[in-house]
C-alpha atoms as a PDB file:
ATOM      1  CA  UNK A   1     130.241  97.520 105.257  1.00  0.00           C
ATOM      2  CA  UNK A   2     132.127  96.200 102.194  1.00  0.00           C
ATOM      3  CA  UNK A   3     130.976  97.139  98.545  1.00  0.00           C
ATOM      4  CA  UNK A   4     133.335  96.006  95.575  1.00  0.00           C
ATOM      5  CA  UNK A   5     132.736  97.102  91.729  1.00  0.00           C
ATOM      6  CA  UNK A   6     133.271  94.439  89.837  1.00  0.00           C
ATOM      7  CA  UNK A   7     134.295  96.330  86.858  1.00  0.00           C
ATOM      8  CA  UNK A   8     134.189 100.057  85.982  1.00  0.00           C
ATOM      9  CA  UNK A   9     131.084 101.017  84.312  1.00  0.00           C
ATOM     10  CA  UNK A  10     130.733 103.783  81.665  1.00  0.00           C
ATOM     11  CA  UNK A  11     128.026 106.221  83.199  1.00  0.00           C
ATOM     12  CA  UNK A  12     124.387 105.068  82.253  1.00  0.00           C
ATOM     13  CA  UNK A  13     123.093 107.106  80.040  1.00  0.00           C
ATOM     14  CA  UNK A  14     120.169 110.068  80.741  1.00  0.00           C
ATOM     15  CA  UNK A  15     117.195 108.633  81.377  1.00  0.00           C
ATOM     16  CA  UNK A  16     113.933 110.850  82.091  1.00  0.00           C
ATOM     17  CA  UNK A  17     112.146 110.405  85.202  1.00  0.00           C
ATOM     18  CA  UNK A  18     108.104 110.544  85.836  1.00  0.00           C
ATOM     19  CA  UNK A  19     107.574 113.145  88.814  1.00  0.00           C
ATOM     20  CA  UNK A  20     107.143 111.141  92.199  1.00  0.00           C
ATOM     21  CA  UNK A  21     103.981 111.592  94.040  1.00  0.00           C
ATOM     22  CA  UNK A  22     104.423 111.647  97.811  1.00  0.00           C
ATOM     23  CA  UNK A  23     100.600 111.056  99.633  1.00  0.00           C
ATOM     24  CA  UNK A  24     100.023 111.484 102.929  1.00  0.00           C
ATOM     25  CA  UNK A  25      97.151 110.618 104.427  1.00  0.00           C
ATOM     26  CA  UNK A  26      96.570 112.090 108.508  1.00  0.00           C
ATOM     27  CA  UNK A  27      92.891 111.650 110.298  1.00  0.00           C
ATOM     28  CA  UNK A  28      91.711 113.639 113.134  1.00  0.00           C
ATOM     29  CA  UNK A  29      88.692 115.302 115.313  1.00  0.00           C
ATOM     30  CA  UNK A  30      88.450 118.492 113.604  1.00  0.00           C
ATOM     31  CA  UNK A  31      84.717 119.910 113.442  1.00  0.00           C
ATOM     32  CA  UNK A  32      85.701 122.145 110.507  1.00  0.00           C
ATOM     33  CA  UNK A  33      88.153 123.265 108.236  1.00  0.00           C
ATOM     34  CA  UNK A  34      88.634 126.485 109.621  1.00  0.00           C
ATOM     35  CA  UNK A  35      88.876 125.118 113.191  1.00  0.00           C
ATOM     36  CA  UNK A  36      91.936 122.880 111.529  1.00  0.00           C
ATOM     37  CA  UNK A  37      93.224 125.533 109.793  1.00  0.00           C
ATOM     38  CA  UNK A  38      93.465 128.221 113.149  1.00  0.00           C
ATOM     39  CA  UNK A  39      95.188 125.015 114.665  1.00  0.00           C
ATOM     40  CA  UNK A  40      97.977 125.158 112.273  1.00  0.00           C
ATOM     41  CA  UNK A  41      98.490 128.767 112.483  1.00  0.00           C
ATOM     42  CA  UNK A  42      98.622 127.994 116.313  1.00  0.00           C
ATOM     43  CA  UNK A  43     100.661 125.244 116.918  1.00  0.00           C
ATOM     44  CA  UNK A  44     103.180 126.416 114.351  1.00  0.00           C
ATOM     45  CA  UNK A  45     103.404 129.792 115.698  1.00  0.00           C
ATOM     46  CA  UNK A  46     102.294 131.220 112.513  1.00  0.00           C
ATOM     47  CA  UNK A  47     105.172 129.695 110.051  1.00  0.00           C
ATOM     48  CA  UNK A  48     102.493 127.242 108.763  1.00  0.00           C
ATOM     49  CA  UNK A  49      99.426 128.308 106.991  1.00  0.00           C
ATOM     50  CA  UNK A  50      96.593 126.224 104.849  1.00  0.00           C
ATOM     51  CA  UNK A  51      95.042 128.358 102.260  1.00  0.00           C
ATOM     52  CA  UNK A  52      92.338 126.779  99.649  1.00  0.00           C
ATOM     53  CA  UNK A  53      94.378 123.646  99.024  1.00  0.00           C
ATOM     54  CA  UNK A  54      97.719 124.530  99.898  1.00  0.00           C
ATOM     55  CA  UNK A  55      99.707 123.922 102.846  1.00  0.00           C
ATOM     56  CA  UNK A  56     102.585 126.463 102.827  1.00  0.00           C
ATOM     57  CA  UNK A  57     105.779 126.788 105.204  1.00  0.00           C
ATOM     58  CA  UNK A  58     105.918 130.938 105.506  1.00  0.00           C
ATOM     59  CA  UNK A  59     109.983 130.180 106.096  1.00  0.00           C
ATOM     60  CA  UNK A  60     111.030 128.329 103.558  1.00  0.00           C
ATOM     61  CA  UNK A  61     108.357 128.669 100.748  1.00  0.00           C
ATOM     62  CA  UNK A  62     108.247 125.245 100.289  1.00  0.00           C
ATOM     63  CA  UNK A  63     104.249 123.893  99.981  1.00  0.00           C
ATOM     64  CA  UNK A  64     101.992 120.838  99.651  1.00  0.00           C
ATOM     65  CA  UNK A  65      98.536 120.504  98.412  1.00  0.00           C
ATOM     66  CA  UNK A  66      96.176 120.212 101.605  1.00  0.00           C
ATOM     67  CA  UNK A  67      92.957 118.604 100.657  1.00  0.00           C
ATOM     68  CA  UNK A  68      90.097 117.947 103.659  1.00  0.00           C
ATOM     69  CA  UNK A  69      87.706 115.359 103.532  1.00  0.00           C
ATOM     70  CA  UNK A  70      85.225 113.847 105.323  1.00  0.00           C
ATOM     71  CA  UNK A  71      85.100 110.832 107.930  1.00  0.00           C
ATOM     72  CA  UNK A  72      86.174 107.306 105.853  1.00  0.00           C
ATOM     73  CA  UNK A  73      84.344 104.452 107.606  1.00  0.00           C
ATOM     74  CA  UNK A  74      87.452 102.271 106.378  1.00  0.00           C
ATOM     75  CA  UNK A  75      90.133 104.612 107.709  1.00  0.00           C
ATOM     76  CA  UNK A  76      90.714 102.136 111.081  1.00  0.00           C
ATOM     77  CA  UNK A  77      90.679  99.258 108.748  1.00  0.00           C
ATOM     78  CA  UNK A  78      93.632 100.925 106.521  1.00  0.00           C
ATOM     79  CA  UNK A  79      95.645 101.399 109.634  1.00  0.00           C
ATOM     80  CA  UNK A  80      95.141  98.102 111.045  1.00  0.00           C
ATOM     81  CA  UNK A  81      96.417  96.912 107.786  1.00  0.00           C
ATOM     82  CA  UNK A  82      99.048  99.308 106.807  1.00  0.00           C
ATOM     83  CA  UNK A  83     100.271  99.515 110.624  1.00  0.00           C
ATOM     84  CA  UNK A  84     101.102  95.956 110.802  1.00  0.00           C
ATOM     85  CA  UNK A  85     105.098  96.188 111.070  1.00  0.00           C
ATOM     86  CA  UNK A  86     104.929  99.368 112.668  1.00  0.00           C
ATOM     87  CA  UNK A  87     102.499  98.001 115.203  1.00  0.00           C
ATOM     88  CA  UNK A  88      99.795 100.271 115.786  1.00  0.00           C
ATOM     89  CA  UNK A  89      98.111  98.926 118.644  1.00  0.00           C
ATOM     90  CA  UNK A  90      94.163  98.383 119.227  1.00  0.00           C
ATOM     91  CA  UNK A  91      93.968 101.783 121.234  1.00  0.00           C
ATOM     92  CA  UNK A  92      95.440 103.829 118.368  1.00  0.00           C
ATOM     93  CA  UNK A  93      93.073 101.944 115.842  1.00  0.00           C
ATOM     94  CA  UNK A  94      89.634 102.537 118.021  1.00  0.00           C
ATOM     95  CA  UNK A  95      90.538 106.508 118.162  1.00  0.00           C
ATOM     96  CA  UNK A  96      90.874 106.407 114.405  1.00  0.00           C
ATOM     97  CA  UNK A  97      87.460 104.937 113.924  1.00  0.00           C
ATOM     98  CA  UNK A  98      86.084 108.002 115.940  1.00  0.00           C
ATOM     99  CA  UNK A  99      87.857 110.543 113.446  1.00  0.00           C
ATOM    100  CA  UNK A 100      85.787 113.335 111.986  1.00  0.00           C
ATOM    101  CA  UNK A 101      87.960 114.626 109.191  1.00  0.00           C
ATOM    102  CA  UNK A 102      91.052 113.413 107.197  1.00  0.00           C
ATOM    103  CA  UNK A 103      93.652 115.528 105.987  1.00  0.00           C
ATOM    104  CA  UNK A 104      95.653 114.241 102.863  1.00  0.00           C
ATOM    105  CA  UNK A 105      99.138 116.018 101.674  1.00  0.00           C
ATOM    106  CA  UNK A 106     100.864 115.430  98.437  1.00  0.00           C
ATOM    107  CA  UNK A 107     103.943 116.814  96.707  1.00  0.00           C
ATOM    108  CA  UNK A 108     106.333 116.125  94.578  1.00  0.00           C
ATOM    109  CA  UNK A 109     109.209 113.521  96.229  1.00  0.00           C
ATOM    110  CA  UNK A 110     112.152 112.287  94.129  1.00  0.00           C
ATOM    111  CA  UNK A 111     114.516 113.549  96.897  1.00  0.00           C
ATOM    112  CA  UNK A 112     115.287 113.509 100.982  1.00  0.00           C
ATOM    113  CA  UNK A 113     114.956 116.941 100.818  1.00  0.00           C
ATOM    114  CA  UNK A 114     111.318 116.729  99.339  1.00  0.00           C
ATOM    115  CA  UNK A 115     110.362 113.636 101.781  1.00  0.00           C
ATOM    116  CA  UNK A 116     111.314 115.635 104.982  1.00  0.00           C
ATOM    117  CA  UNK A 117     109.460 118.671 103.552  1.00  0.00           C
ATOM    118  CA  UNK A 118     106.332 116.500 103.165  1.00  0.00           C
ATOM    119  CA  UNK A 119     107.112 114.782 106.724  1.00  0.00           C
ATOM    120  CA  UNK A 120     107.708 118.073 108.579  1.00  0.00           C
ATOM    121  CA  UNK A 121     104.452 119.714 107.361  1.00  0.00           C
ATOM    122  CA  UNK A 122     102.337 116.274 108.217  1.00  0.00           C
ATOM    123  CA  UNK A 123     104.148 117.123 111.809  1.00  0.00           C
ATOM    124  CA  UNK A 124     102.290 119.925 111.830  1.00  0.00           C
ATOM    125  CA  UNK A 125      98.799 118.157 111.333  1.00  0.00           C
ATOM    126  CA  UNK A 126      99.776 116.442 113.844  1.00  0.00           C
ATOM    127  CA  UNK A 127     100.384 118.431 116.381  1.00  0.00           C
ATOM    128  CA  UNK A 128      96.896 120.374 115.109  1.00  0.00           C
ATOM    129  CA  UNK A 129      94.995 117.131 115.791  1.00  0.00           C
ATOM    130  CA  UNK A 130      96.292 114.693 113.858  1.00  0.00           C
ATOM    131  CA  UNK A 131      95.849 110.832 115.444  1.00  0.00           C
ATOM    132  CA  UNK A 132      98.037 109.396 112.936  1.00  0.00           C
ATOM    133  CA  UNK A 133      99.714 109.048 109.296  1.00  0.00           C
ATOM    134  CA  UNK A 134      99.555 106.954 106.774  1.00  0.00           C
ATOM    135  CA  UNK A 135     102.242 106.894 103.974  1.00  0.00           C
ATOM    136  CA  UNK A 136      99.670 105.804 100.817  1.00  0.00           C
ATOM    137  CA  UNK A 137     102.767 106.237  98.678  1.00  0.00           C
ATOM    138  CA  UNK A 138     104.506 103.328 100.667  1.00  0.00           C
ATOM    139  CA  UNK A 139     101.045 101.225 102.374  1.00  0.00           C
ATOM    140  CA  UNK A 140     102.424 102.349 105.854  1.00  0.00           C
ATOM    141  CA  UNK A 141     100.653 103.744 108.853  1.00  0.00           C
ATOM    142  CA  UNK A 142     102.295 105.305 112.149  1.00  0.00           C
ATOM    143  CA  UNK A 143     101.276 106.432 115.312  1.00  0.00           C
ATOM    144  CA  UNK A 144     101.326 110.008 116.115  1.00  0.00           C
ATOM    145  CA  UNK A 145     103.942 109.632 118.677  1.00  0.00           C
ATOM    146  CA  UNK A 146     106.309 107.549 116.232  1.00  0.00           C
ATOM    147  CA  UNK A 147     106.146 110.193 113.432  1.00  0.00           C
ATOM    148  CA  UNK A 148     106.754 112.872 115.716  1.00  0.00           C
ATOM    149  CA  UNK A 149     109.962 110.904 117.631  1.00  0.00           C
ATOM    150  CA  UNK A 150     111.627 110.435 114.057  1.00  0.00           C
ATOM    151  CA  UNK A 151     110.890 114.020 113.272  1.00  0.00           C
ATOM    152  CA  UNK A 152     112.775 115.126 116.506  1.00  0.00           C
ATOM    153  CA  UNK A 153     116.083 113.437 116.413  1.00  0.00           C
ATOM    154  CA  UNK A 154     118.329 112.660 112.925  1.00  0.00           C
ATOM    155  CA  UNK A 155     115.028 112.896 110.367  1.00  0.00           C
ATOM    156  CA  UNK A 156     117.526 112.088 107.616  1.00  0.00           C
ATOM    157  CA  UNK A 157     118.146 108.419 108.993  1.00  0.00           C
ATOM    158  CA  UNK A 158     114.596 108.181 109.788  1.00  0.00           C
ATOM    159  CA  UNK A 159     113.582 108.614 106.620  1.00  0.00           C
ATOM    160  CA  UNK A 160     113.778 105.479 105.667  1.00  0.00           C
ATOM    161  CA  UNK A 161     111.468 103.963 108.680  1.00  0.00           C
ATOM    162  CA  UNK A 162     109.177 106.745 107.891  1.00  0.00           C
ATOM    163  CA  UNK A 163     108.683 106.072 103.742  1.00  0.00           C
ATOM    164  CA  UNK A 164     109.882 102.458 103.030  1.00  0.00           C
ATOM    165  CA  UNK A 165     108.478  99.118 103.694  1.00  0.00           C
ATOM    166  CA  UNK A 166     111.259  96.056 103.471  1.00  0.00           C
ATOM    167  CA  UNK A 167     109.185  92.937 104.441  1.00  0.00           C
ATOM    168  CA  UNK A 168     107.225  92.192 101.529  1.00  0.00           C
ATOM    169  CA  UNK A 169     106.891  88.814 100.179  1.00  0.00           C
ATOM    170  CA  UNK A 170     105.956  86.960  97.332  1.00  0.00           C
ATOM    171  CA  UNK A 171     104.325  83.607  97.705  1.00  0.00           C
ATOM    172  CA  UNK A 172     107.677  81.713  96.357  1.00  0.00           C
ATOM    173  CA  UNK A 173     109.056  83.973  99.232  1.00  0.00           C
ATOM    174  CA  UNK A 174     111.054  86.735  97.839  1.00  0.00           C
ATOM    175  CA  UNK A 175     111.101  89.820 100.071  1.00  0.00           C
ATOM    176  CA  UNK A 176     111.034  93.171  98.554  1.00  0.00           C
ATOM    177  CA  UNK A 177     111.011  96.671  99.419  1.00  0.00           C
ATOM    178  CA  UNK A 178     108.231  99.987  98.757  1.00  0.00           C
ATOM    179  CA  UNK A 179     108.769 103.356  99.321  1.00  0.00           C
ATOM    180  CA  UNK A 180     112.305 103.571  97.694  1.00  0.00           C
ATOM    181  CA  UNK A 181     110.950 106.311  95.141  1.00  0.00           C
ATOM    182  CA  UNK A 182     109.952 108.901  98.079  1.00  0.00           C
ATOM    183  CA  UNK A 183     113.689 109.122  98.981  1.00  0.00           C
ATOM    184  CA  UNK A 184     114.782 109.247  95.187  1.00  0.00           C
ATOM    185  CA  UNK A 185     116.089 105.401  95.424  1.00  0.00           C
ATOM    186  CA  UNK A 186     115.776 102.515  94.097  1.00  0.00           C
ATOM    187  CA  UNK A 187     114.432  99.611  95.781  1.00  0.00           C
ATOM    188  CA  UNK A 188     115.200  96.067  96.287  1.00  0.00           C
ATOM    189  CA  UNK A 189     114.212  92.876  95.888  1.00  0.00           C
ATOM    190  CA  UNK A 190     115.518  89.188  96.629  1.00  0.00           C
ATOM    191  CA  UNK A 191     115.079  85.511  95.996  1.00  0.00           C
ATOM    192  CA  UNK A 192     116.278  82.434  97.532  1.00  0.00           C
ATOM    193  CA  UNK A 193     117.273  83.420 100.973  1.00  0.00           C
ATOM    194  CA  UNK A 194     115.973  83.266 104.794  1.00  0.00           C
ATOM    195  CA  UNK A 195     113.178  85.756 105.320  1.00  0.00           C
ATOM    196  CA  UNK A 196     114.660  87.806 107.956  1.00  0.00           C
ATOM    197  CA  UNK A 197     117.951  87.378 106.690  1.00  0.00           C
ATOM    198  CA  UNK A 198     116.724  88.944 103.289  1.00  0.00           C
ATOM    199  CA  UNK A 199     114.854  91.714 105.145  1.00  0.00           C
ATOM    200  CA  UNK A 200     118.016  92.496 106.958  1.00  0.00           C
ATOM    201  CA  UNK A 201     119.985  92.761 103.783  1.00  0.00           C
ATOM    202  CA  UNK A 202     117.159  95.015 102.155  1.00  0.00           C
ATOM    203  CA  UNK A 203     117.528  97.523 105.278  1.00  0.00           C
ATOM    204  CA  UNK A 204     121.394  97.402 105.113  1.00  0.00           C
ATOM    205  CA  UNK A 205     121.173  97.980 101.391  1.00  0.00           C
ATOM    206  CA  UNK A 206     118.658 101.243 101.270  1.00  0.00           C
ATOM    207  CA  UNK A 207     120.077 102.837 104.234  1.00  0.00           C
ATOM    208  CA  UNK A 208     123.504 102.525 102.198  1.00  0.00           C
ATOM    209  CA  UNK A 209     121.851 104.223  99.285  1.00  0.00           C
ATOM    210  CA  UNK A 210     120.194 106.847 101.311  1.00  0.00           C
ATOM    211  CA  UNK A 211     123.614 107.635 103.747  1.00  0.00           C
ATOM    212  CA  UNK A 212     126.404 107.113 101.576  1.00  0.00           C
ATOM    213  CA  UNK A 213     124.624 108.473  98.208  1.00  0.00           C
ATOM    214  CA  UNK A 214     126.879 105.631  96.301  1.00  0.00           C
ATOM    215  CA  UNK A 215     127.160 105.321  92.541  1.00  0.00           C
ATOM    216  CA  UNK A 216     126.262 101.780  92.068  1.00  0.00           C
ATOM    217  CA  UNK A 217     125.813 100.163  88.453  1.00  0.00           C
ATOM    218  CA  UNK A 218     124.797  96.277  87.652  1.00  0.00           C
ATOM    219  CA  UNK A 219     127.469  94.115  88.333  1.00  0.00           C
ATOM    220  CA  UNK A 220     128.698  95.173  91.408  1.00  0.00           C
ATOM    221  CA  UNK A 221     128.844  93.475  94.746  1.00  0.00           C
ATOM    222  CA  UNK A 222     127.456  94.165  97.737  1.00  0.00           C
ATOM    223  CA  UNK A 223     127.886  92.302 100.938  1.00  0.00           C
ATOM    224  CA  UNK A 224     127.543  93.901 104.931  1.00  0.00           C
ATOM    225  CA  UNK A 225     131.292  93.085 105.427  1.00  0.00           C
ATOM    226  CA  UNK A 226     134.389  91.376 104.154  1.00  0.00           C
ATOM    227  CA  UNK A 227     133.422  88.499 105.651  1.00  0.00           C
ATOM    228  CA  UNK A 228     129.627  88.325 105.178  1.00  0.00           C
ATOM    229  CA  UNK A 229     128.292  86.799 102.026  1.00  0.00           C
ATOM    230  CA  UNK A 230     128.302  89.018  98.838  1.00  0.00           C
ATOM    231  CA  UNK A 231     125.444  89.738  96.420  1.00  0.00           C
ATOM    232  CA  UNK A 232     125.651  90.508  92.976  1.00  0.00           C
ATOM    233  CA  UNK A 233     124.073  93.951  92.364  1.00  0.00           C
ATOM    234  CA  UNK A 234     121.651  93.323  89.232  1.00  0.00           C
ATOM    235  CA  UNK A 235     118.835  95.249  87.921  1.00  0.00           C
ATOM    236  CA  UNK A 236     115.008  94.030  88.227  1.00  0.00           C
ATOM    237  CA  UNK A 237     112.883  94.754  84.706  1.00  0.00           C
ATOM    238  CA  UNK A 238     109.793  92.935  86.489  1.00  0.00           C
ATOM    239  CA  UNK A 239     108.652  95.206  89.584  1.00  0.00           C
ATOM    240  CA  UNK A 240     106.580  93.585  91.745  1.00  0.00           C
ATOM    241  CA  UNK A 241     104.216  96.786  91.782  1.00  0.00           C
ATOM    242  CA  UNK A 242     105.620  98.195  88.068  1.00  0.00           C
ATOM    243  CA  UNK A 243     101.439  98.957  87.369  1.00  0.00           C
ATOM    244  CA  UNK A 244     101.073 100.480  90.292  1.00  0.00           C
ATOM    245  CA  UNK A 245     100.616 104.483  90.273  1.00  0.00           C
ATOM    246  CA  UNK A 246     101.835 104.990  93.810  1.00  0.00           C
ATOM    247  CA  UNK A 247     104.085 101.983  94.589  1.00  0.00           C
ATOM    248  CA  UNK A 248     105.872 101.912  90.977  1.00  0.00           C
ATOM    249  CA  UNK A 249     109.592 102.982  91.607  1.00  0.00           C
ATOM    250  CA  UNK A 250     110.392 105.373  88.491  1.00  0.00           C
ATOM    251  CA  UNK A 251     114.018 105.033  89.589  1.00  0.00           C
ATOM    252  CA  UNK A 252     114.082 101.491  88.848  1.00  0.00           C
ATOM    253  CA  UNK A 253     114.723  97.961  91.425  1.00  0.00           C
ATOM    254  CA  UNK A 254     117.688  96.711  92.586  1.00  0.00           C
ATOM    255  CA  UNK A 255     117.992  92.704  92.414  1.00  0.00           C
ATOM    256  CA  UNK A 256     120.963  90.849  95.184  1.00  0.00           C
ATOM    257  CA  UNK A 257     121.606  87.994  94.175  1.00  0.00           C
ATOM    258  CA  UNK A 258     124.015  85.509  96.370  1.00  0.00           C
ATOM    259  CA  UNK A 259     127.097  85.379  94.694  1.00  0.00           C
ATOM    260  CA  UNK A 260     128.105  81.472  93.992  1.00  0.00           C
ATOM    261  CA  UNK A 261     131.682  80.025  95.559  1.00  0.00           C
ATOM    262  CA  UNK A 262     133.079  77.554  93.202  1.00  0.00           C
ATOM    263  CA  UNK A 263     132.241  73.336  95.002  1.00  0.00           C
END
């Protein structure tokens, strides 16, 4: 990977940042809410337990709110929808339609920390009867087995498949990332370029921010190695979801923009 300032930068200056709201959104055949909430005590061996409309971790402390409601006759329909690059398949989608109950957890986010905090605990839904999650804070859906996999093995890497979406497009086709703000991150957006070569670019780009923590500023480039094409690092006044109360990115856009060799 090859990243080159183009100048140094004075620090940007202190900027206050709305709270992040990380929604999670988990259906499943539950008959009540006390069945549910024995299941959790269960399958977690006691170190989770849901109390009024709190889900707490007895360990750590840590807690989200926990709010029950009944069956949504558009829950499959959401899937299908938000599911689509995460392909859930038709089975998946016909055992949501049968759900009973849906759980949904929110917290604050802002951080990795605070996403895998969010994640763990809807692993514990799960595993109490969950069929699947949705990420309404990124308009993403899983399969159980998916979310628990990327819980299992390096959840720091995984939390970018888990809370970001990088294959939006606008009708001029500019590609753009969601989900960005979960992780603490900015996201990305960018014009002019192949679809899946943009998409690639996108993923290279957050899972930089998220593994290398880098202190980036406008005017910097950013290309996947000395030899690959390099992007000017701008920022993006104009997000695509800036009215938006749970796709808005409070830490701001990234734009990439190719960077022009002379004729």
């Amino acid at each position: 990977m090859f990243f080159r300032k183009k100048k140094v930068q004075p620090p940007p200056p202190i900027i206050h940042i709305e709270p992040v709201k990380t929604i999670i959104c988990i259906p499943g055949h539950w008959k009540t809410r006390d069945e549910l909430f024995l299941k959790i005590i269960e399958v977690s061996n006691m170190r989770y337990m849901a109390a009024g409309l709190i889900l707490m971790d007895l360990t750590t402390k840590s807690h989200c709110s926990f709010e029950v409601c009944e069956r949504d006759e558009r829950m499959a329909e959401s899937f299908r929808v938000a599911g689509m690059v995460s392909g859930i398949d038709d089975g998946v989608l016909t055992e949501i339609s049968t759900h009973s109950l849906v759980v949904y957890l929110t917290a604050e986010g802002g951080t990795p920390e605070k996403a895998k905090m969010i994640a763990q605990a809807a692993g514990v839904v799960l595993d109490a009867g969950g069929i699947g999650v949705k990420v309404e804070s990124a308009g993403k859906a899983f399969t159980k087995a998916q979310w628990q996999e990327w819980l299992e093995v390096d959840l720091h890497s995984n939390l970018y498949k888990m809370f970001v979406i990088d294959s939006i497009t606008q009708e001029d086709g500019t590609v753009f990332s969601c989900g960005m703000h979960n992780l603490g991150l900015r996201d990305t957006i960018i014009s002019c370029e192949d679809f899946q070569e943009a998409v690639e670019l996108i993923r290279l780009f957050s899972y930089y921010q998220l593994l290398e923590q880098p202190e980036i500023f406008e005017g910097q480039t950013f290309s996947a190695d000395s030899e690959a094409l390099r992007f000017w690092i701008l920022e993006e006044p104009e997000q695509p979801y800036k009215n938006h109360e749970l796709f808005n990115n409070v830490f701001g856009m990234w734009r990439l923009e190719r960077v022009q060799t002379p004729a």
